[in-house]
Protein backbone atom coordinates (compact mmCIF):
# COMPACT_ATOMS: atom_id res chain seq x y z
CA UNK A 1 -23.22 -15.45 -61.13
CA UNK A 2 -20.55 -14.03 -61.92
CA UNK A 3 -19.46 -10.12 -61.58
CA UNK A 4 -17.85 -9.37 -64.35
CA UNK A 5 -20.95 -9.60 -66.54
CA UNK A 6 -22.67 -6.86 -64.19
CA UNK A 7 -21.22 -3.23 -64.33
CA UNK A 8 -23.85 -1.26 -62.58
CA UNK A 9 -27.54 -0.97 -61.03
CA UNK A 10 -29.55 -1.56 -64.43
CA UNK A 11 -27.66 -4.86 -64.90
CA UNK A 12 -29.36 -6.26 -61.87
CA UNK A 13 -33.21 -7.84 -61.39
CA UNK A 14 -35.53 -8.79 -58.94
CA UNK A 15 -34.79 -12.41 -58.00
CA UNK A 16 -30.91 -12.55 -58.68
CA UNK A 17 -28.73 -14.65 -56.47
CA UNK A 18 -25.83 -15.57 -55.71
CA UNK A 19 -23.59 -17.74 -52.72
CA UNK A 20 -20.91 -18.92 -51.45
CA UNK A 21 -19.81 -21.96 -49.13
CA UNK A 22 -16.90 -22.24 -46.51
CA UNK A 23 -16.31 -25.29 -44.11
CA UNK A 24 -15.77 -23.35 -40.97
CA UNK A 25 -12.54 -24.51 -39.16
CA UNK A 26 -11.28 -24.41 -35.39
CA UNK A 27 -8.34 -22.22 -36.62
CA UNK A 28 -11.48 -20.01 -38.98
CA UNK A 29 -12.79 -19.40 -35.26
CA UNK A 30 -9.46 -18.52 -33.44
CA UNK A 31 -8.61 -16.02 -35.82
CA UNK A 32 -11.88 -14.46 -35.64
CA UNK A 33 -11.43 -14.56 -31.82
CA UNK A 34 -8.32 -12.64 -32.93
CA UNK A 35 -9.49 -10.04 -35.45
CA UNK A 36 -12.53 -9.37 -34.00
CA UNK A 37 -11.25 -9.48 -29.94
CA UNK A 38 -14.37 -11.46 -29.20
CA UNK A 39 -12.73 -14.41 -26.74
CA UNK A 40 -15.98 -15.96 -24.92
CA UNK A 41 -15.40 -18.91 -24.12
CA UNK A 42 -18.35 -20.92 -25.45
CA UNK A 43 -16.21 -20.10 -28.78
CA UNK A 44 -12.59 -20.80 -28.17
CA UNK A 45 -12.83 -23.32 -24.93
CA UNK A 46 -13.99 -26.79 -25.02
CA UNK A 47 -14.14 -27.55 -21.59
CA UNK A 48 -16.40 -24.33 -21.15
CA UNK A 49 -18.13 -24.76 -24.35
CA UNK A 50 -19.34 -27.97 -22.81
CA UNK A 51 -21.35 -27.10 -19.94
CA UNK A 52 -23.64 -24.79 -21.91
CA UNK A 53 -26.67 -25.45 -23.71
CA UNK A 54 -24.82 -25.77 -26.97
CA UNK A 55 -22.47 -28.88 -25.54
CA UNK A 56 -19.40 -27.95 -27.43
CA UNK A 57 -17.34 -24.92 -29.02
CA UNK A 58 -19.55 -22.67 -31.60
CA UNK A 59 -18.70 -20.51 -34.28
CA UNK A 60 -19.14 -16.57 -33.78
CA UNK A 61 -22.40 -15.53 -35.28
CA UNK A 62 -20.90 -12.81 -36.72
CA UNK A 63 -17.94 -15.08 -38.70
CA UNK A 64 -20.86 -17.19 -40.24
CA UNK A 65 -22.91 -13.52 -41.29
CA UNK A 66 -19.40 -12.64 -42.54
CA UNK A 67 -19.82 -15.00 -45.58
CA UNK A 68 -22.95 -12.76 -46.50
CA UNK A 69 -20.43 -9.57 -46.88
CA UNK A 70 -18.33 -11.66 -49.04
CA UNK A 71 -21.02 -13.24 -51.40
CA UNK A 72 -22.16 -9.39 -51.84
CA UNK A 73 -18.45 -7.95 -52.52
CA UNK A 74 -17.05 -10.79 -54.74
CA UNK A 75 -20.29 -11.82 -56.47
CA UNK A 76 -23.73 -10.02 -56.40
CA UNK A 77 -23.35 -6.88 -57.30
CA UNK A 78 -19.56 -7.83 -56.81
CA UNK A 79 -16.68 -5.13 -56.50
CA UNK A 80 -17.63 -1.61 -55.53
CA UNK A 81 -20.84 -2.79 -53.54
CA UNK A 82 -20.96 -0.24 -50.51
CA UNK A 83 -22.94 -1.98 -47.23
CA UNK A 84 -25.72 -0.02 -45.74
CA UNK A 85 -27.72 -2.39 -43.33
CA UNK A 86 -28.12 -5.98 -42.43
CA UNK A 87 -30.53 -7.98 -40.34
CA UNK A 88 -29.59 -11.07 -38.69
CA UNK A 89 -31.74 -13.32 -37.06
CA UNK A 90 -29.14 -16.36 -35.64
CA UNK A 91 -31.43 -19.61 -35.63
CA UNK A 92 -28.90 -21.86 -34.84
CA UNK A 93 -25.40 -22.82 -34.01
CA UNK A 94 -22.71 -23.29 -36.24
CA UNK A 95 -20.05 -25.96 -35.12
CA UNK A 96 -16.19 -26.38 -36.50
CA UNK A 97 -16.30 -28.66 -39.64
CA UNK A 98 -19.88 -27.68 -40.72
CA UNK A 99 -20.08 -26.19 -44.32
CA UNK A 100 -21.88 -22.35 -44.53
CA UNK A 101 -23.85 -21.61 -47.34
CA UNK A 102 -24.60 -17.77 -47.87
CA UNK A 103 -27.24 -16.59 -50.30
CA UNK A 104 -28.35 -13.25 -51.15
CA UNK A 105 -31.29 -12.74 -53.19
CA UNK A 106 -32.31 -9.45 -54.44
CA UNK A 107 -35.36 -8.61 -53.29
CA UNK A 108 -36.30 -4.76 -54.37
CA UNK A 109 -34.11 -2.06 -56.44
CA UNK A 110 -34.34 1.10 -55.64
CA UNK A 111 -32.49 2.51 -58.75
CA UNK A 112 -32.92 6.03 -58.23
CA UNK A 113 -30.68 6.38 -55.06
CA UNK A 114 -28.74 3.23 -56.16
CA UNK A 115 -29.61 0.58 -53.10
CA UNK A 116 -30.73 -2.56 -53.79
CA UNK A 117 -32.10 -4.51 -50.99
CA UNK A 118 -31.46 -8.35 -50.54
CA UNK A 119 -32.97 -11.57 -48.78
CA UNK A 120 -29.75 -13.24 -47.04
CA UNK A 121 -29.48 -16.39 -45.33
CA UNK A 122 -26.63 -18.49 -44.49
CA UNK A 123 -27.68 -22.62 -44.00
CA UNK A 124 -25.71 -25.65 -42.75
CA UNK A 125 -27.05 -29.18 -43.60
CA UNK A 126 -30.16 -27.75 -45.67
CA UNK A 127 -31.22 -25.58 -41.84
CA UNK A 128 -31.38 -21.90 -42.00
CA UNK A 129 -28.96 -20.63 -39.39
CA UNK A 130 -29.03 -16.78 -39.68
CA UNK A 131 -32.00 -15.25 -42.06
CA UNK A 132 -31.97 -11.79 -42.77
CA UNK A 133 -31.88 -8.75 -44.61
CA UNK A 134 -29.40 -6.30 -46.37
CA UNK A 135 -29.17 -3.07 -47.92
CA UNK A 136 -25.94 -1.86 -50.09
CA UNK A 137 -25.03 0.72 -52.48
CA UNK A 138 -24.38 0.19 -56.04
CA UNK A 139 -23.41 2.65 -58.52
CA UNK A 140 -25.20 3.13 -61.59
CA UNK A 141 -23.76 3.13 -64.61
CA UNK A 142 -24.86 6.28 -66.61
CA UNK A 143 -23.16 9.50 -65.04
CA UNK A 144 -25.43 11.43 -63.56
């Protein structure tokens, strides 16, 4: 999919998608430790990250639903896409070195008030780790 071809609402149908992949890195996780001031340790220490139920360091949720914000700026609808909402349900960890795929699928247009509403999910290995649902803005475009 790419953007370029789409330059507003009416370009867009049910059923659309779009994705993107990123192998998550130690260094991917520090910064977002950084950015985001989010230091537990179950993310950034080893030792610590070992004695919980996970047995070793995790990716932030949030860095893994991150990829959905990007597959929805850069891709579907692309640039000028306004967020609104997302769901997240996290289903299951995501470790350093494992590869994210985020999908959005559109799932309803609402063209009159210019939202479209999408089926996400990001997956590692073929599992669903976070599911969910988003809402943006995109402009139509006719003038109104």
């Amino acid at each position: 999919m790419s953007s370029t071809t789409i330059s507003g609402i009416e370009d867009l149908s049910v059923g659309m998608s779009a994705s993107i992949s990123k192998i998550v890195t130690t260094d991917d996780i520090v910064k977002f430790s950084e950015v985001s001031t989010d230091i537990n340790p179950v993310h950034l220490d080893e030792a610590y990250a070992a004695t919980t139920p996970f047995k070793g360091i995790i990716a932030h949720g949030m860095l893994s639903a991150s990829f959905i914000s990007a597959v929805l700026a850069n891709k579907l609808p692309g640039p000028g896409t306004v967020y609104l909402g997302q769901s997240l349900k996290f289903k299951a960890p995501v470790r350093p070195g494992d590869e994210v795929t985020a999908t959005v699928t559109i799932k309803e247009i609402l063209l009159e008030k210019q939202r479209i509403v999408f089926d996400t999910v990001c997956i590692v290995g073929g599992k669903a780790v976070i599911e969910g649902e988003a809402t943006v803005m995109f402009a139509s475009r006719k003038p109104k």
